[in-house]
N, C-alpha and C. Protein backbone atom coordinates (compact mmCIF):
# COMPACT_ATOMS: atom_id res chain seq x y z
N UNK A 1 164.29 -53.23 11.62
CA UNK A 1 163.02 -52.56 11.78
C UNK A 1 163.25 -51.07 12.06
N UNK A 2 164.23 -50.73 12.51
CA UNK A 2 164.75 -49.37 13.25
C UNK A 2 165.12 -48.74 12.02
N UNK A 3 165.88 -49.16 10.88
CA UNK A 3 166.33 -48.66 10.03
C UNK A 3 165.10 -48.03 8.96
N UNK A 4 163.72 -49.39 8.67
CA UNK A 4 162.71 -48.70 7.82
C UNK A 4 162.12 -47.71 8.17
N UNK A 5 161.93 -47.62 9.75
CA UNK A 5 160.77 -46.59 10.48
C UNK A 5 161.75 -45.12 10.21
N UNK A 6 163.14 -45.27 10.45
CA UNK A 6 163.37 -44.19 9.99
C UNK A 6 163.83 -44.00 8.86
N UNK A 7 163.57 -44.57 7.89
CA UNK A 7 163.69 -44.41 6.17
C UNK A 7 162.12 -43.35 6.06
N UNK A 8 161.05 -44.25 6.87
CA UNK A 8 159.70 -43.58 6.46
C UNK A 8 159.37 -42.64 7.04
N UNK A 9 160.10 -42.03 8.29
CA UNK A 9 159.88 -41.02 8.29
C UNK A 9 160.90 -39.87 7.88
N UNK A 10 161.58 -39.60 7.28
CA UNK A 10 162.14 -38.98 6.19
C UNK A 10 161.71 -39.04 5.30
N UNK A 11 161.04 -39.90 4.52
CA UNK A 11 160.37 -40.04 3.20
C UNK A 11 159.03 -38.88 3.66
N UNK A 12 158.41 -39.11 5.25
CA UNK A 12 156.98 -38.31 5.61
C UNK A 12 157.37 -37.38 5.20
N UNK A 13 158.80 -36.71 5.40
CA UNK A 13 158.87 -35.25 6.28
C UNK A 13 159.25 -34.26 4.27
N UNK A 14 160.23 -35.12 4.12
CA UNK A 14 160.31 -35.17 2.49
C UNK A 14 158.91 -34.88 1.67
N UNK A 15 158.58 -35.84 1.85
CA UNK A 15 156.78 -35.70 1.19
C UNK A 15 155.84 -34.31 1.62
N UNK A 16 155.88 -34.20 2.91
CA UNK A 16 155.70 -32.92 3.50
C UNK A 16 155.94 -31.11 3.07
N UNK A 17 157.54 -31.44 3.15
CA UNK A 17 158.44 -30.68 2.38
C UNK A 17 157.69 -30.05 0.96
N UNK A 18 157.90 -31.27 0.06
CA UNK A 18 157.48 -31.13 -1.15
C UNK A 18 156.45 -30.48 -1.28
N UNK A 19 155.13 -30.85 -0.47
CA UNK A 19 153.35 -30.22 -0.47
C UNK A 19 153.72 -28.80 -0.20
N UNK A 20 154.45 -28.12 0.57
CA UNK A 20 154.13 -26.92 0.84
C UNK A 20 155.33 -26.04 -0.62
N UNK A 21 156.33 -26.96 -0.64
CA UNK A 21 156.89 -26.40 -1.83
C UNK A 21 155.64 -26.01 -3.11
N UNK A 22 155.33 -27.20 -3.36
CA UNK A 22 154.33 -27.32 -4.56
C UNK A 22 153.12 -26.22 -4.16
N UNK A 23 152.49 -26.05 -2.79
CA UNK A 23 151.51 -25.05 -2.21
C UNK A 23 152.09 -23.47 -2.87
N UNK A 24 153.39 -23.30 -2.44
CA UNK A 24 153.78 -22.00 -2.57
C UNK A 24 154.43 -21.52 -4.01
N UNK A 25 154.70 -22.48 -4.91
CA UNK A 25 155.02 -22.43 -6.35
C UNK A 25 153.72 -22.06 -7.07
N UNK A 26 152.24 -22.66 -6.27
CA UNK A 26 151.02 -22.65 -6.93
C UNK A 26 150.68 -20.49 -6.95
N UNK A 27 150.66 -20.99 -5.40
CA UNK A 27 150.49 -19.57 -5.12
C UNK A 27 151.23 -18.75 -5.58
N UNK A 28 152.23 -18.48 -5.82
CA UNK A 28 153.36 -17.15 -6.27
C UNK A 28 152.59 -17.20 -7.76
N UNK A 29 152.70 -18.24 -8.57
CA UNK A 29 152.24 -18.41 -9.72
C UNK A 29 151.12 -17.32 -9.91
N UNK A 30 149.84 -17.89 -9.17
CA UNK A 30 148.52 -16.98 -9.38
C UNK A 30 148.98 -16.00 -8.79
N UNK A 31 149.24 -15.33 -7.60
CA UNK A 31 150.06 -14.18 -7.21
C UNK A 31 150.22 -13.45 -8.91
N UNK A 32 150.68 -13.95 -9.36
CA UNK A 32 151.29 -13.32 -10.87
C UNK A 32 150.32 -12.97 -11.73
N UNK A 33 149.94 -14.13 -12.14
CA UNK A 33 148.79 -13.68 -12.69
C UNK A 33 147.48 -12.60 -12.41
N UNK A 34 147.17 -12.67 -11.56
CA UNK A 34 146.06 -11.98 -10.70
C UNK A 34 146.45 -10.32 -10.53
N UNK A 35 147.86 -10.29 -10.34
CA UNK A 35 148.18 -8.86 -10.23
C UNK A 35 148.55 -8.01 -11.53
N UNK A 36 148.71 -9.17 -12.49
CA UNK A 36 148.85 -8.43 -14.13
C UNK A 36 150.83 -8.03 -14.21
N UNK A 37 151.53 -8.71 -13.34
CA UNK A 37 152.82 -8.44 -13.58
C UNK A 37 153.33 -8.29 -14.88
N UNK A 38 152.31 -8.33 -15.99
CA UNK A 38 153.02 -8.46 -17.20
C UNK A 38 153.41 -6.84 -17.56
N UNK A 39 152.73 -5.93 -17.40
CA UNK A 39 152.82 -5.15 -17.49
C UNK A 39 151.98 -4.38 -18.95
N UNK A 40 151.49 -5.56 -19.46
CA UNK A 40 150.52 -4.82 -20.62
C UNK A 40 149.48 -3.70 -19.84
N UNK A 41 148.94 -2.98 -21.04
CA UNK A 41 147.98 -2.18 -20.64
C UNK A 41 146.38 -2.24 -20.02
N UNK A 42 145.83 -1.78 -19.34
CA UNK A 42 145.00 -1.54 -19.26
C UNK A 42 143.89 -0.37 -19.11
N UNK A 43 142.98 -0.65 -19.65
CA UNK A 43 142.23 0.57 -19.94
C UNK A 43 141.22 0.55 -19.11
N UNK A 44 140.46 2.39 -18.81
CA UNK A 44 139.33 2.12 -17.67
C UNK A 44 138.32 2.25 -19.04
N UNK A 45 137.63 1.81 -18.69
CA UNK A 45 135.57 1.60 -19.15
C UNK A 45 135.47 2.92 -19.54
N UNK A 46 134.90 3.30 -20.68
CA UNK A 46 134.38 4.70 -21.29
C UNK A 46 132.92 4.69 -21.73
N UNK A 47 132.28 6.01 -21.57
CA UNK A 47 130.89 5.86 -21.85
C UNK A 47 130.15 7.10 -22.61
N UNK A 48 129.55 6.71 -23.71
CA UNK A 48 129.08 8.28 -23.90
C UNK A 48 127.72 9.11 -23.27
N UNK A 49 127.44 10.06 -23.79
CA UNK A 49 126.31 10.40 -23.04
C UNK A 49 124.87 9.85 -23.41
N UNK A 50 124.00 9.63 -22.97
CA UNK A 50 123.28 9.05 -23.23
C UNK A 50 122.06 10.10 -23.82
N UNK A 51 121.94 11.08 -23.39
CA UNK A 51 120.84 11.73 -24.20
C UNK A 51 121.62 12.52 -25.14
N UNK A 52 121.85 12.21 -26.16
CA UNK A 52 122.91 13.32 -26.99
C UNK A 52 122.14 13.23 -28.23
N UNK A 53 121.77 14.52 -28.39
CA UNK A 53 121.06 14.56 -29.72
C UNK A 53 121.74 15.63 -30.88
N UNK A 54 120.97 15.45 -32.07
CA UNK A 54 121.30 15.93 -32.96
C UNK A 54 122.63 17.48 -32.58
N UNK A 55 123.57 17.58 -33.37
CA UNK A 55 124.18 18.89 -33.35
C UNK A 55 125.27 19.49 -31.65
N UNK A 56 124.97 18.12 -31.06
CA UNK A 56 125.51 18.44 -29.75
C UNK A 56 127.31 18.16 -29.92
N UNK A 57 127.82 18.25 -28.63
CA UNK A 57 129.17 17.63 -28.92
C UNK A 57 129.78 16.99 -28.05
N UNK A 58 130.67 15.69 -28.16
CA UNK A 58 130.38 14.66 -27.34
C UNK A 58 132.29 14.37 -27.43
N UNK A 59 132.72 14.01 -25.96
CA UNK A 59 133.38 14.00 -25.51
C UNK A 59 134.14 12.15 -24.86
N UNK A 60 134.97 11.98 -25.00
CA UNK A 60 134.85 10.49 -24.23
C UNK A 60 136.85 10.65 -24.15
N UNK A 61 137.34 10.00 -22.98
CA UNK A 61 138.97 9.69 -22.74
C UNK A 61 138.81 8.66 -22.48
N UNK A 62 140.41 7.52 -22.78
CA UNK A 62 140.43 6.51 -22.76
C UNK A 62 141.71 6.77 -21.89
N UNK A 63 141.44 6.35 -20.83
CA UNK A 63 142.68 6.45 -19.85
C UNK A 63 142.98 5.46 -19.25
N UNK A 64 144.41 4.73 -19.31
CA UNK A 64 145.18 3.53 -18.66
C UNK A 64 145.60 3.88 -17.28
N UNK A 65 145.18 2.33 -16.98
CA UNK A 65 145.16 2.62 -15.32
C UNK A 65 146.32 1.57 -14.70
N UNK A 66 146.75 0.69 -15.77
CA UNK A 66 148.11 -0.15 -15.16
C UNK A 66 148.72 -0.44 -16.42
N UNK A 67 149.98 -0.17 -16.42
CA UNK A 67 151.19 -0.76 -17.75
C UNK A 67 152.34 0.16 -17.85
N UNK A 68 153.01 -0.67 -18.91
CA UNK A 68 154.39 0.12 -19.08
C UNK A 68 154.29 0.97 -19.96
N UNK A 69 154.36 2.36 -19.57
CA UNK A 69 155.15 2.96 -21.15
C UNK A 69 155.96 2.82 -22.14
N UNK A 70 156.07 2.64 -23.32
CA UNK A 70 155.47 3.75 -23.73
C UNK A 70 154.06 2.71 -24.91
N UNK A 71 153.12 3.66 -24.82
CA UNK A 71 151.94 2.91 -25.22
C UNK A 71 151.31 3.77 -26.66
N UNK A 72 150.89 3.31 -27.51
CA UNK A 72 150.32 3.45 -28.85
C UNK A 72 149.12 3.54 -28.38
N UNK A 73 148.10 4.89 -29.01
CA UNK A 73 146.82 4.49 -29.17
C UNK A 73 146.17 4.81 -30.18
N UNK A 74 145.49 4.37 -30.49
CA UNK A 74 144.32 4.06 -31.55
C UNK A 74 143.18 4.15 -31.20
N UNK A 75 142.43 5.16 -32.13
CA UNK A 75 141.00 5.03 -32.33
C UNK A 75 139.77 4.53 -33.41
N UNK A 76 139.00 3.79 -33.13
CA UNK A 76 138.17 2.86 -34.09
C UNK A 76 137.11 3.38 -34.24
N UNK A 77 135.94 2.88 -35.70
CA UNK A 77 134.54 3.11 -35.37
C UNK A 77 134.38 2.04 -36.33
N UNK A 78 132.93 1.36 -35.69
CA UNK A 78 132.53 0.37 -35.85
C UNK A 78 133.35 -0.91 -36.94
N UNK A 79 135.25 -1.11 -35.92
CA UNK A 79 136.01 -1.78 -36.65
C UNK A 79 137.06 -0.80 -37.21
N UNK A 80 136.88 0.00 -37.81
CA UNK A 80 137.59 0.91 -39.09
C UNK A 80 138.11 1.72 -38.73
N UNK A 81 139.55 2.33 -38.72
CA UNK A 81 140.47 3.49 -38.06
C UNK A 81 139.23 4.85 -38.03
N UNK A 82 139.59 5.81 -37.26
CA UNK A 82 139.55 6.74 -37.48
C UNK A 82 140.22 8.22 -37.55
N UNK A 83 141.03 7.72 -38.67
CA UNK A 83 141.80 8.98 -38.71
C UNK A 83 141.37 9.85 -39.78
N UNK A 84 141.01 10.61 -39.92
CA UNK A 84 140.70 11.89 -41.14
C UNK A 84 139.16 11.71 -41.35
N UNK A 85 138.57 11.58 -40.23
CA UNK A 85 136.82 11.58 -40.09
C UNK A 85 136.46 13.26 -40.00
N UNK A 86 135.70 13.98 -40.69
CA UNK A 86 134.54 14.75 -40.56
C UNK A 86 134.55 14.95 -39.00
N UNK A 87 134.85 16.39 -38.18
CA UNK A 87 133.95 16.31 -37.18
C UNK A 87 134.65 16.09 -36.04
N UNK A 88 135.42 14.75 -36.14
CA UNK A 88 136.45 14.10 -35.38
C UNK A 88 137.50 14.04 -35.10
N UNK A 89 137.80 14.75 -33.96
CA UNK A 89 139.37 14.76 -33.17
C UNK A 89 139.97 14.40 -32.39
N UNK A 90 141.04 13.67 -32.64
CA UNK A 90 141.71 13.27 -31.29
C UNK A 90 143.16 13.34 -31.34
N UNK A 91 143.51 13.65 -29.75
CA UNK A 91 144.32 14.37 -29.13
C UNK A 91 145.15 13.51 -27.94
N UNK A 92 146.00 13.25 -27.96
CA UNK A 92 146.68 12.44 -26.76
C UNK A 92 146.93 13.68 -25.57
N UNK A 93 146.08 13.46 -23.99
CA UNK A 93 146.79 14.59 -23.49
C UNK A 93 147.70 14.31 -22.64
N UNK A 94 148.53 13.19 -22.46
CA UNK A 94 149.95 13.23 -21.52
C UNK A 94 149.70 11.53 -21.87
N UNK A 95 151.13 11.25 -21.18
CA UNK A 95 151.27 9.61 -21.57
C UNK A 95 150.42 8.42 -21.14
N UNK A 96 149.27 8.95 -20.76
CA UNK A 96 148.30 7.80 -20.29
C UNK A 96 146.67 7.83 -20.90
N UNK A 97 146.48 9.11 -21.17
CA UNK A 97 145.06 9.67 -21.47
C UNK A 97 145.03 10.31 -23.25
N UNK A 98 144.14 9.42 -23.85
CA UNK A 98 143.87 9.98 -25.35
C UNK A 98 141.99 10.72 -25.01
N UNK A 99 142.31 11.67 -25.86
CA UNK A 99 140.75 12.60 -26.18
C UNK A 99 140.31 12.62 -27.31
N UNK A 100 139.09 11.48 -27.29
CA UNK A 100 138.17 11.64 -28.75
C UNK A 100 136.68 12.67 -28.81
N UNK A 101 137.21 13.80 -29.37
CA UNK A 101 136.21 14.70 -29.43
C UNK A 101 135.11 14.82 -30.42
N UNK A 102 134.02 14.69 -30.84
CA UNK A 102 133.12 15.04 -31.97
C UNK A 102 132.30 16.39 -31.85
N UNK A 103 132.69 16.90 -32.56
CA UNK A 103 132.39 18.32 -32.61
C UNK A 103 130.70 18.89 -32.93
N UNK A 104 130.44 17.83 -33.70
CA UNK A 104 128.81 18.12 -33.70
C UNK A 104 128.64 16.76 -33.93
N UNK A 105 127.79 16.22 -33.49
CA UNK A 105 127.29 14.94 -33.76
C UNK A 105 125.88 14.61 -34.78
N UNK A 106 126.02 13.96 -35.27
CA UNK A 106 124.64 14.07 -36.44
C UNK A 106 124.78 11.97 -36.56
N UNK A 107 123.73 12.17 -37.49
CA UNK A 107 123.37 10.54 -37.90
C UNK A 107 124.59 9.87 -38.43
N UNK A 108 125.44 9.86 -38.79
CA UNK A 108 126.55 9.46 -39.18
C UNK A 108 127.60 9.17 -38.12
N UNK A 109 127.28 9.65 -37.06
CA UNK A 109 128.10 9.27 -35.55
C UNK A 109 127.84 8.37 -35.28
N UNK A 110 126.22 7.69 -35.38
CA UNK A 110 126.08 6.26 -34.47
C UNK A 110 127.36 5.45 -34.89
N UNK A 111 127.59 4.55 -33.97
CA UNK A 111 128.21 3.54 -33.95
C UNK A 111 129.30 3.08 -32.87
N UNK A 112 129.76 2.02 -33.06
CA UNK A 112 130.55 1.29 -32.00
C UNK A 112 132.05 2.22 -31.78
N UNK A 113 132.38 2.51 -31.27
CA UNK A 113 133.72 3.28 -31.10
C UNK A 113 134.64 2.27 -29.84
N UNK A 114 135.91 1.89 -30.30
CA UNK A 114 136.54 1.88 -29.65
C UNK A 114 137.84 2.49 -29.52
N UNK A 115 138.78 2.04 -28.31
CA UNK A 115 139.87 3.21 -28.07
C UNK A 115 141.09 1.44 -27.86
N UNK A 116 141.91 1.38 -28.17
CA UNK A 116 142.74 0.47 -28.77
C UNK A 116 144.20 0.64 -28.11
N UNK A 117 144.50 0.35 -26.71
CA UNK A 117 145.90 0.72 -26.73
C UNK A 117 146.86 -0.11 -26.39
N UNK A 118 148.32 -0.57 -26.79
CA UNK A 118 149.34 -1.16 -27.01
C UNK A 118 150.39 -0.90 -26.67
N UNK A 119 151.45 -1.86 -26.27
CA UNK A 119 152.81 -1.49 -25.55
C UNK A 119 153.51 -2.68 -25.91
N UNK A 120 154.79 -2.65 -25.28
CA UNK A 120 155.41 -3.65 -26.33
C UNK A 120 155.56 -5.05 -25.50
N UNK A 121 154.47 -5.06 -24.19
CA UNK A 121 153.97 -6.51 -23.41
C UNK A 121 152.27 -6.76 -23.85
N UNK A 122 151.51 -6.32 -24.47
CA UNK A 122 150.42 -6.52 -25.17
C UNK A 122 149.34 -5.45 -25.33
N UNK A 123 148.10 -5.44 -25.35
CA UNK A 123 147.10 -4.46 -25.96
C UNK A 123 146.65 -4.91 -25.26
N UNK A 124 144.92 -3.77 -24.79
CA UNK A 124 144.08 -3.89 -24.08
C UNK A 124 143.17 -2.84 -25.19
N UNK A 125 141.71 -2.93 -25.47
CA UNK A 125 140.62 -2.06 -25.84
C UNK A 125 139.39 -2.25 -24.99
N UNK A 126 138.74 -1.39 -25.13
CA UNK A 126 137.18 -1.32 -24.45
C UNK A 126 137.05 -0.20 -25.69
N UNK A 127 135.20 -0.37 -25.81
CA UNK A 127 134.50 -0.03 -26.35
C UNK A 127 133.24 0.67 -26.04
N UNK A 128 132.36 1.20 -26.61
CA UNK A 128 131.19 2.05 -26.42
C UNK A 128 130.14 2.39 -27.44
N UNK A 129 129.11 2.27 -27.27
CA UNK A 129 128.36 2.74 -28.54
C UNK A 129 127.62 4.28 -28.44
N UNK A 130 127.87 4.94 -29.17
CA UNK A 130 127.40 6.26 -29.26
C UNK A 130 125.98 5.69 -30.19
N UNK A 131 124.76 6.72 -29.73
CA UNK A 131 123.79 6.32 -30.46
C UNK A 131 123.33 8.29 -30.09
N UNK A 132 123.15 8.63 -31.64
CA UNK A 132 122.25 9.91 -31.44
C UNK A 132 120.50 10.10 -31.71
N UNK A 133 120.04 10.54 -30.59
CA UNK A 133 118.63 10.74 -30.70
C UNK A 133 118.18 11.87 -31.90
N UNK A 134 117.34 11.48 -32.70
CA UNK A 134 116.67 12.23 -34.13
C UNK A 134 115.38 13.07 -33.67
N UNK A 135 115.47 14.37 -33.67
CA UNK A 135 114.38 15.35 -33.68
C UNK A 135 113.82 15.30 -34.57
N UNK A 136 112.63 14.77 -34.63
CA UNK A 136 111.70 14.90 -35.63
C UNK A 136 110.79 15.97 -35.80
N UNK A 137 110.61 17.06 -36.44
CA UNK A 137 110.35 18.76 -36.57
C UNK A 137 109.17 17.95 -37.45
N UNK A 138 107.35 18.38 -36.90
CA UNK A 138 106.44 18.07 -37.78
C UNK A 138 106.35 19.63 -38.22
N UNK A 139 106.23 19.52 -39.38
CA UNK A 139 105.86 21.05 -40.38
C UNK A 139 104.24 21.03 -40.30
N UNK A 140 103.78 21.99 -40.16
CA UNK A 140 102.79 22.63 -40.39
C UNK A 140 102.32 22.89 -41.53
N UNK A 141 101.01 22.04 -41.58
CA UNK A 141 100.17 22.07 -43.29
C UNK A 141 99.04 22.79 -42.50
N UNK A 142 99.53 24.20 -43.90
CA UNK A 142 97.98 25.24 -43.42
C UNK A 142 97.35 25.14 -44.99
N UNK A 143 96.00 24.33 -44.78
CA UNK A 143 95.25 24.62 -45.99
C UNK A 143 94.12 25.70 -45.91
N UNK A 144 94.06 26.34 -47.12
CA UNK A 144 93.58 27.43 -47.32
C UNK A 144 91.89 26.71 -48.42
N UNK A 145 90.79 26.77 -46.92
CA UNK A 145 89.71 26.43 -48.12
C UNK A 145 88.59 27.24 -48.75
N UNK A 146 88.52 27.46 -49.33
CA UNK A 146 87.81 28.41 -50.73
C UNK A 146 86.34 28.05 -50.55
């Protein structure tokens, strides 16, 4: 009888053992996850201006706020590169921050823009929609009556 009671409690303390093993394997795990150890990129939230009308010029950076260098970026509109657009420039200004500039904005700006960036542990994008407000100029009808 002396021999099972202490078989079972070694088996308790064993069993015991194990739970906090398995507790702290769980935790380190999410630990990992949660903090982004991977080291891919991430990007902060970009926004354009909201009253931007015809002929103005509109400004937006896509700047990473956690990852490894060295990182690729890319700029989109609605899906489709934008490289050799009318209007449109962009400029990387140091290893974390790209500058998409539009120099005058007109009806051909609306659309979805995103900023696209990559490293060699994965990609991260965010997006934005530029929408330009249309001045509508009523002309003046002067009739002349006889």
């Amino acid at each position: 009888m002396f021999l099972s009671c202490k078989f079972c409690k070694s088996a308790l303390d064993n069993c015991k053992k194990m739970r906090l093993l398995t507790r702290s394997l769980v935790f380190s795990f999410t630990l990992s996850i949660i903090s982004g150890d991977s080291g891919a990129p991430k990007i902060k939230p970009f926004h354009f201006t909201a009253d931007l009308n015809l002929g103005m010029r509109e400004s937006v950076h896509c700047a990473i706020v956690y990852g490894d260098p060295p990182f690729e970026f890319s700029w989109l509109k609605d899906g489709k590169s934008l490289l050799d657009v009318r209007s449109v420039s962009i400029r990387k200004t140091d290893d974390f921050t790209s500058n998409l500039v539009i120099s005058k904005v007109d009806a051909d700006s609306n659309g979805n823009y995103t900023c696209r960036v990559s490293n060699s542990n994965g990609l991260d994008e965010k997006s934005a929609i530029l929408s330009v407000k249309r001045f509508v100029f009523a002309s003046r009808l002067i009739i002349k009556v006889l």
